[in-house]
C-alpha atoms as a PDB file:
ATOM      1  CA  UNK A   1     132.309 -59.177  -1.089  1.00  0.00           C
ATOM      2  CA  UNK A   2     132.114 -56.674  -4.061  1.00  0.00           C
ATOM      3  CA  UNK A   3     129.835 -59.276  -6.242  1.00  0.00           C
ATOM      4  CA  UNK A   4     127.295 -59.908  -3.098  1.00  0.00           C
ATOM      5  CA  UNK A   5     126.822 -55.682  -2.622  1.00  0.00           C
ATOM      6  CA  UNK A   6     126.181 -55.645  -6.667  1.00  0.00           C
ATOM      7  CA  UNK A   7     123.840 -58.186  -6.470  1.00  0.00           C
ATOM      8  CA  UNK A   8     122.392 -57.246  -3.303  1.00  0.00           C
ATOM      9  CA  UNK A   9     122.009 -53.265  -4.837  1.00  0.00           C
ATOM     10  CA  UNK A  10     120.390 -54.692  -8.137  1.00  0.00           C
ATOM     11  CA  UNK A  11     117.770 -56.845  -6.292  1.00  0.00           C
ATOM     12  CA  UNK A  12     116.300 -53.851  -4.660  1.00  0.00           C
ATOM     13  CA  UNK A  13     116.602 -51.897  -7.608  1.00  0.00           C
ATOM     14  CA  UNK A  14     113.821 -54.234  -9.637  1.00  0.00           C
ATOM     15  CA  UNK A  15     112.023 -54.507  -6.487  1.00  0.00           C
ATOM     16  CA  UNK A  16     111.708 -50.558  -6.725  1.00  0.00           C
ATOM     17  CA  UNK A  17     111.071 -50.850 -10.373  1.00  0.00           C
ATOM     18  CA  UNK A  18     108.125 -53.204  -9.830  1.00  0.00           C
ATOM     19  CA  UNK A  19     106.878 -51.546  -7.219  1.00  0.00           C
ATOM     20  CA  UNK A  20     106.683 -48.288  -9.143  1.00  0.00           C
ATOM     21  CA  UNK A  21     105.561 -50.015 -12.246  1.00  0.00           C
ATOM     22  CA  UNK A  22     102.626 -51.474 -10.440  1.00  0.00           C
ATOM     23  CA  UNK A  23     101.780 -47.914  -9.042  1.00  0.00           C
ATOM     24  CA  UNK A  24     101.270 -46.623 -12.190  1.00  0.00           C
ATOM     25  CA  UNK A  25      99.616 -49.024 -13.386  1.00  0.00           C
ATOM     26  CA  UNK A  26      96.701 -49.436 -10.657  1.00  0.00           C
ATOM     27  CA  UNK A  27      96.555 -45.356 -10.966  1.00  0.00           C
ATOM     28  CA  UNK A  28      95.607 -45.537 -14.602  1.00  0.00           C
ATOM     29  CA  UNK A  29      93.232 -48.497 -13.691  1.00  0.00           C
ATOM     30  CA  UNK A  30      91.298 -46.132 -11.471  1.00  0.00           C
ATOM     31  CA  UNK A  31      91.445 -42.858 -13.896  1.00  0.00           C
ATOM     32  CA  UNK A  32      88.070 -41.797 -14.689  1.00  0.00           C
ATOM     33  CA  UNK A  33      87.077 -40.362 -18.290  1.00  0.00           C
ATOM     34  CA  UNK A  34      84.883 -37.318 -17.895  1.00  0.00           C
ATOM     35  CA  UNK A  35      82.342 -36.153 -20.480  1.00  0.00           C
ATOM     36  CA  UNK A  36      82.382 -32.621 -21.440  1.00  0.00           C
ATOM     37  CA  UNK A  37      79.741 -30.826 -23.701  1.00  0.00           C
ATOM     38  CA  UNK A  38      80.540 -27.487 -24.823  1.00  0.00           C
ATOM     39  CA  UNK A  39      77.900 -24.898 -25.766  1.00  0.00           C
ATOM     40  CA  UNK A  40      77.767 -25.643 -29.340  1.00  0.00           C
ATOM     41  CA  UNK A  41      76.841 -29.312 -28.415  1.00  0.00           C
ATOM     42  CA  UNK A  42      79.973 -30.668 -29.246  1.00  0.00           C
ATOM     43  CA  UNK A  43      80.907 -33.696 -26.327  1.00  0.00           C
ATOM     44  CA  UNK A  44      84.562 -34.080 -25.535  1.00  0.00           C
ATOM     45  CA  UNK A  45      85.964 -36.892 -23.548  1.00  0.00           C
ATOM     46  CA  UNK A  46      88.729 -36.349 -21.185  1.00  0.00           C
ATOM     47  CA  UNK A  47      90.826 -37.186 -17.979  1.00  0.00           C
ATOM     48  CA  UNK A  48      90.591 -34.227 -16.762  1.00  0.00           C
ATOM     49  CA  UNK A  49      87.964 -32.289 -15.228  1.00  0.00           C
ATOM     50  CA  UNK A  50      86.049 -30.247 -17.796  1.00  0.00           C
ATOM     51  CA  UNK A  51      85.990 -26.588 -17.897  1.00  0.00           C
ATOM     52  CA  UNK A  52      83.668 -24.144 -16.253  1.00  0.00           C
ATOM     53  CA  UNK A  53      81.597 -23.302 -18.924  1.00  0.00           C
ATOM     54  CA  UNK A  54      80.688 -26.672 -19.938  1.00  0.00           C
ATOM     55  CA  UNK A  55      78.366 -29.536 -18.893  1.00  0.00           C
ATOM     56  CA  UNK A  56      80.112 -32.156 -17.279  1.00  0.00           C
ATOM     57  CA  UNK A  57      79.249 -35.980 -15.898  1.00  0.00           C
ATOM     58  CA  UNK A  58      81.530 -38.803 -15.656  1.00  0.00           C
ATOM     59  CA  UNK A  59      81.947 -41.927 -17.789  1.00  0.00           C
ATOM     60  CA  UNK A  60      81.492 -45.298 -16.020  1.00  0.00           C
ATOM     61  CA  UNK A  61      82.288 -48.355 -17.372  1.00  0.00           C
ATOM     62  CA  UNK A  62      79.225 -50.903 -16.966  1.00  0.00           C
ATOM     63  CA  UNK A  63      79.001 -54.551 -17.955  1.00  0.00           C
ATOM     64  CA  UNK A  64      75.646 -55.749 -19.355  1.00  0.00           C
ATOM     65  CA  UNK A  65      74.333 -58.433 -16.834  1.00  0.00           C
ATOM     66  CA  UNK A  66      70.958 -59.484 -16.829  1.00  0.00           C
ATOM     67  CA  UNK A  67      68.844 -58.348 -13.901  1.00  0.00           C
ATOM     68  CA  UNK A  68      68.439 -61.089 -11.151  1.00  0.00           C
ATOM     69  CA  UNK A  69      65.222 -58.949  -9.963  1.00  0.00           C
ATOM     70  CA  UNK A  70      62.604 -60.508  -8.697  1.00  0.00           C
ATOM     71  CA  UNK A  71      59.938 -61.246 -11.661  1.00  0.00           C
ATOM     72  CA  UNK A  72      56.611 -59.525 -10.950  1.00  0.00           C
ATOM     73  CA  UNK A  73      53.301 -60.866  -9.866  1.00  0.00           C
ATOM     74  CA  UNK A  74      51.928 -63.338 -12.391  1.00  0.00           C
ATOM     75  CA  UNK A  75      48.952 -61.792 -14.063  1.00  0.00           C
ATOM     76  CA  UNK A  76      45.519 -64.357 -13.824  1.00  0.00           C
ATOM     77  CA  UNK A  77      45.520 -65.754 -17.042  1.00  0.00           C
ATOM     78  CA  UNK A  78      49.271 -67.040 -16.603  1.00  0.00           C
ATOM     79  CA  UNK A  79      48.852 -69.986 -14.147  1.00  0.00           C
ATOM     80  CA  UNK A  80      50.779 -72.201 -16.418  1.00  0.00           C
ATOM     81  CA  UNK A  81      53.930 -69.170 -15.442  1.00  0.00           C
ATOM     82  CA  UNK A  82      53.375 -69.673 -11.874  1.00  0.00           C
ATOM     83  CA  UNK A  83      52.882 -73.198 -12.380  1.00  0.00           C
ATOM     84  CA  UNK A  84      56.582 -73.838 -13.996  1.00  0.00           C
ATOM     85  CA  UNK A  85      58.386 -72.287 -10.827  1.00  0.00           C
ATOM     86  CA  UNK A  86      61.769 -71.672 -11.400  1.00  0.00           C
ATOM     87  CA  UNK A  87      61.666 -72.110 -15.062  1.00  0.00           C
ATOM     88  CA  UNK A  88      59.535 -69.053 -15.598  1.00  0.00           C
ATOM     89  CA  UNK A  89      62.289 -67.123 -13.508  1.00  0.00           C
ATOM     90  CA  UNK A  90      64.995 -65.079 -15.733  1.00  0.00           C
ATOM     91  CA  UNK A  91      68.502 -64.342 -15.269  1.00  0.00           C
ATOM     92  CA  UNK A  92      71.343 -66.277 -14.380  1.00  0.00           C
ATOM     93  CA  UNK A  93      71.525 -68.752 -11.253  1.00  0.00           C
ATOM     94  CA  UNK A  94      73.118 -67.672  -7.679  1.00  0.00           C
ATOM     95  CA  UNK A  95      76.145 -69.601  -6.637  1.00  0.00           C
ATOM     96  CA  UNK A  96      73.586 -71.343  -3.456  1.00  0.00           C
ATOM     97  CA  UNK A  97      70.969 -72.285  -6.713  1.00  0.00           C
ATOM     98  CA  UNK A  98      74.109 -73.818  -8.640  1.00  0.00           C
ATOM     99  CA  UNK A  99      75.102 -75.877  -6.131  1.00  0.00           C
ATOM    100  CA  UNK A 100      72.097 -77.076  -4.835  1.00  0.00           C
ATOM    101  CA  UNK A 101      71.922 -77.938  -8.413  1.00  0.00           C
ATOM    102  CA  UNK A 102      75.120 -79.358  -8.722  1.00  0.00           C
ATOM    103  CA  UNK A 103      74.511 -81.501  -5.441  1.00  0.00           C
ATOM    104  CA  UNK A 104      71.047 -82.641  -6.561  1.00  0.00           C
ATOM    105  CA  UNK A 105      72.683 -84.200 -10.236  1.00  0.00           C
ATOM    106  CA  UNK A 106      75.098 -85.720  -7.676  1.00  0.00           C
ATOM    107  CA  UNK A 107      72.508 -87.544  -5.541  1.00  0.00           C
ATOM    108  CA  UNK A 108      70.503 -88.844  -8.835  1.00  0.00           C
ATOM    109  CA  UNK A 109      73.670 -89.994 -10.676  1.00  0.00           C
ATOM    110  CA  UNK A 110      74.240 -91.557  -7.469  1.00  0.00           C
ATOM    111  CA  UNK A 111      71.255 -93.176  -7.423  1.00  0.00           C
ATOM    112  CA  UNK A 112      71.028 -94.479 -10.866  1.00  0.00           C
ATOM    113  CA  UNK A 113      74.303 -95.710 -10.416  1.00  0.00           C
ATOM    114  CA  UNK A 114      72.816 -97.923  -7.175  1.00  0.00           C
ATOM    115  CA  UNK A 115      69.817 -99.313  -9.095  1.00  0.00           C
ATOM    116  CA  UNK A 116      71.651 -99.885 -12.288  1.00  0.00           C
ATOM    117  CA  UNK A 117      74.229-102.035  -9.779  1.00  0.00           C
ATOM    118  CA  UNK A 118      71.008-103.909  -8.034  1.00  0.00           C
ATOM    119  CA  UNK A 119      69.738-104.542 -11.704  1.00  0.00           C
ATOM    120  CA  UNK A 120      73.006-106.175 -12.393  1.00  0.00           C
ATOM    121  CA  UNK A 121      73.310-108.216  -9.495  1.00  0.00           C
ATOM    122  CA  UNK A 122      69.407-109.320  -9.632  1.00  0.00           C
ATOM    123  CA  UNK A 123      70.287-110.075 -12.827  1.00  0.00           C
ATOM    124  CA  UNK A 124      73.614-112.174 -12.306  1.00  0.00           C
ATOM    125  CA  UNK A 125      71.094-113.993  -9.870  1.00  0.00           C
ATOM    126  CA  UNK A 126      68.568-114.894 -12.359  1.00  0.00           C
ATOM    127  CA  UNK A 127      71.160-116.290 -14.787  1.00  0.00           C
ATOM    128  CA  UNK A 128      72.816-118.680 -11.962  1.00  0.00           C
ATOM    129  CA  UNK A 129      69.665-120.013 -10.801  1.00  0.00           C
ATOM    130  CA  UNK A 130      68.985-120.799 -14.322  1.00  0.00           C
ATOM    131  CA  UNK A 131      72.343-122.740 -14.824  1.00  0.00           C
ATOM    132  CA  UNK A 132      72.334-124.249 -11.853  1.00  0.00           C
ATOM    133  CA  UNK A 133      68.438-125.542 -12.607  1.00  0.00           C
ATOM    134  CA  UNK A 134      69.677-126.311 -16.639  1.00  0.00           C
ATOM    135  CA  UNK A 135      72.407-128.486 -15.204  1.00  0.00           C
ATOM    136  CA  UNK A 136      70.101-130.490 -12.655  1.00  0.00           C
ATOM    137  CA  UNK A 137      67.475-130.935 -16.014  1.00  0.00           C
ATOM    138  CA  UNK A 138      69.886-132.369 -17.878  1.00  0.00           C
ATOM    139  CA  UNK A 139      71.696-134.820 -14.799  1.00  0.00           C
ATOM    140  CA  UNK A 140      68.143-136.042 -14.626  1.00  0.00           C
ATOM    141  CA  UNK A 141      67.542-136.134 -18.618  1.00  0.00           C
ATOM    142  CA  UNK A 142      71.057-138.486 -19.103  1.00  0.00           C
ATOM    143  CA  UNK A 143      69.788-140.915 -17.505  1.00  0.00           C
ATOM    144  CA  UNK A 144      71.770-143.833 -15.542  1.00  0.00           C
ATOM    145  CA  UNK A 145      71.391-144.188 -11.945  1.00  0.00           C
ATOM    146  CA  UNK A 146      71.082-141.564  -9.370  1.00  0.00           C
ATOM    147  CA  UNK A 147      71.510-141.817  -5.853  1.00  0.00           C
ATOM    148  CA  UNK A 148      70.395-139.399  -2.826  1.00  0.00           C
ATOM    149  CA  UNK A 149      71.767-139.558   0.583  1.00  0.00           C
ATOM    150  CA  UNK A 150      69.364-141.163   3.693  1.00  0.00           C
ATOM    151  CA  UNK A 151      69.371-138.933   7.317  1.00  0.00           C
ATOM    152  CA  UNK A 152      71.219-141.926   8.840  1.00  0.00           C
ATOM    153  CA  UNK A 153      74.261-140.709   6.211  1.00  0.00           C
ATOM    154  CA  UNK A 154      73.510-143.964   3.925  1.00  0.00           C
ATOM    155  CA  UNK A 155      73.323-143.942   0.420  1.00  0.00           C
ATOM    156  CA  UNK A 156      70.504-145.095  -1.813  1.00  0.00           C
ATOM    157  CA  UNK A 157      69.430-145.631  -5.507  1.00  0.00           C
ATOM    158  CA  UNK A 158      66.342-143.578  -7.245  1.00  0.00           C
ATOM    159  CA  UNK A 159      63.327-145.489  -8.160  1.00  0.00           C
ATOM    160  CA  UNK A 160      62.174-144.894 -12.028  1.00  0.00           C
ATOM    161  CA  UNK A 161      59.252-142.875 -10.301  1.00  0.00           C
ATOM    162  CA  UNK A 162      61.337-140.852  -7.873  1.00  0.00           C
ATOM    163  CA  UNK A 163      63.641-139.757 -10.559  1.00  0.00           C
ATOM    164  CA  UNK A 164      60.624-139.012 -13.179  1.00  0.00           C
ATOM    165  CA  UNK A 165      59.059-136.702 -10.241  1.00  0.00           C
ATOM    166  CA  UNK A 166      62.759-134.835  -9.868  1.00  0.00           C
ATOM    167  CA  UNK A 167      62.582-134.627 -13.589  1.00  0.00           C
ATOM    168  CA  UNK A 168      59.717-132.494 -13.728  1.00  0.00           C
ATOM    169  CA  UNK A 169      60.488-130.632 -10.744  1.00  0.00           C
ATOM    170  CA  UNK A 170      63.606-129.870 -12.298  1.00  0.00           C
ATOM    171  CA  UNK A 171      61.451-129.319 -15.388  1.00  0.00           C
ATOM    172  CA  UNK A 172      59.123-126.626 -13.954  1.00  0.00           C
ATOM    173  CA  UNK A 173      62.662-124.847 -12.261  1.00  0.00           C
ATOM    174  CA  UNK A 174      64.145-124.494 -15.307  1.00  0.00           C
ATOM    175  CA  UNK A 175      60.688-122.565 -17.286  1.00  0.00           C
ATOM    176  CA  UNK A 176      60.566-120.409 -13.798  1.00  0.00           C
ATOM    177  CA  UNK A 177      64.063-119.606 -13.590  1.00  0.00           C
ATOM    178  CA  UNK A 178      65.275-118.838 -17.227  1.00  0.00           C
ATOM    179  CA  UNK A 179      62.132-116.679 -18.027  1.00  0.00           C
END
């Protein structure tokens, strides 16, 4: 039982410590540095207030952003200003410009990425019509006899003529296909 009270007593001791620690610590985060100048000119910086008998004003700290003000009325001879829109406009972006930004590279990514897929399938398509009218060329170019299949389901043998007309059929596939 002696151990767990130790413990127990040390636990809230560093939660007090941290919890003081942090107090100071946010109190000197918030101190403010006043300016003094004294009658002879001479400017003092200090925590404290200044004295009575000396100008006084307070030090803020400031970081430089650019102004996201409004730009002013384009003069007449700057149309080509007021024509560029939003590229003739200073400053950084607001968080809604950003991500209508970021949204809009989002859609056009995804739509390059849909055309360049079409592009690849039209083109996929184009190259198997071409085999497949290649191969029927060059059935017809072997020679030998060919035969077709009738309506009734019966099988018959190409004339010379019949297979000279598939040949150039097969011919004119091939120089519209593989173009």
């Amino acid at each position: 039982m002696v151990p767990l009270k130790r413990l127990t007593r040390s636990i809230v001791m560093i939660r007090i410590a941290v919890f003081v620690f942090a107090s100071l610590s946010l109190a000197s985060a918030n101190a403010q540095v006043h300016k003094c100048i004294d009658a002879s000119g001479k400017i003092i910086y200090s925590q404290d207030p200044c004295p009575a008998n000396t100008k006084s004003g307070t030090v803020t700290r400031r970081v430089d952003r650019p102004s996201a003000a409004p730009a002013a009325a384009p003069a007449a001879g700057s149309a080509d200003k007021a024509a560029k829109g939003d590229a003739a406009r200073t400053g950084p972006k607001t968080t809604a410009e950003q991500e209508q930004d970021f949204r809009k590279r989002q859609q056009d990514q995804a739509k390059a990425a849909k055309e360049s897929g079409e592009q690849t399938a039209e083109a996929q398509r184009k190259e198997e019509n071409c085999r497949a009218a290649r191969q029927r060329l060059a059935q017809y170019e072997i020679g030998g006899r060919l035969t077709r299949v009738n309506p009734q389901g019966e099988r018959y043998y190409l004339e010379d003529a019949q297979i000279e007309q598939e040949k150039a059929r097969a011919r004119s596939d091939v120089a519209q296909a593989c173009n």
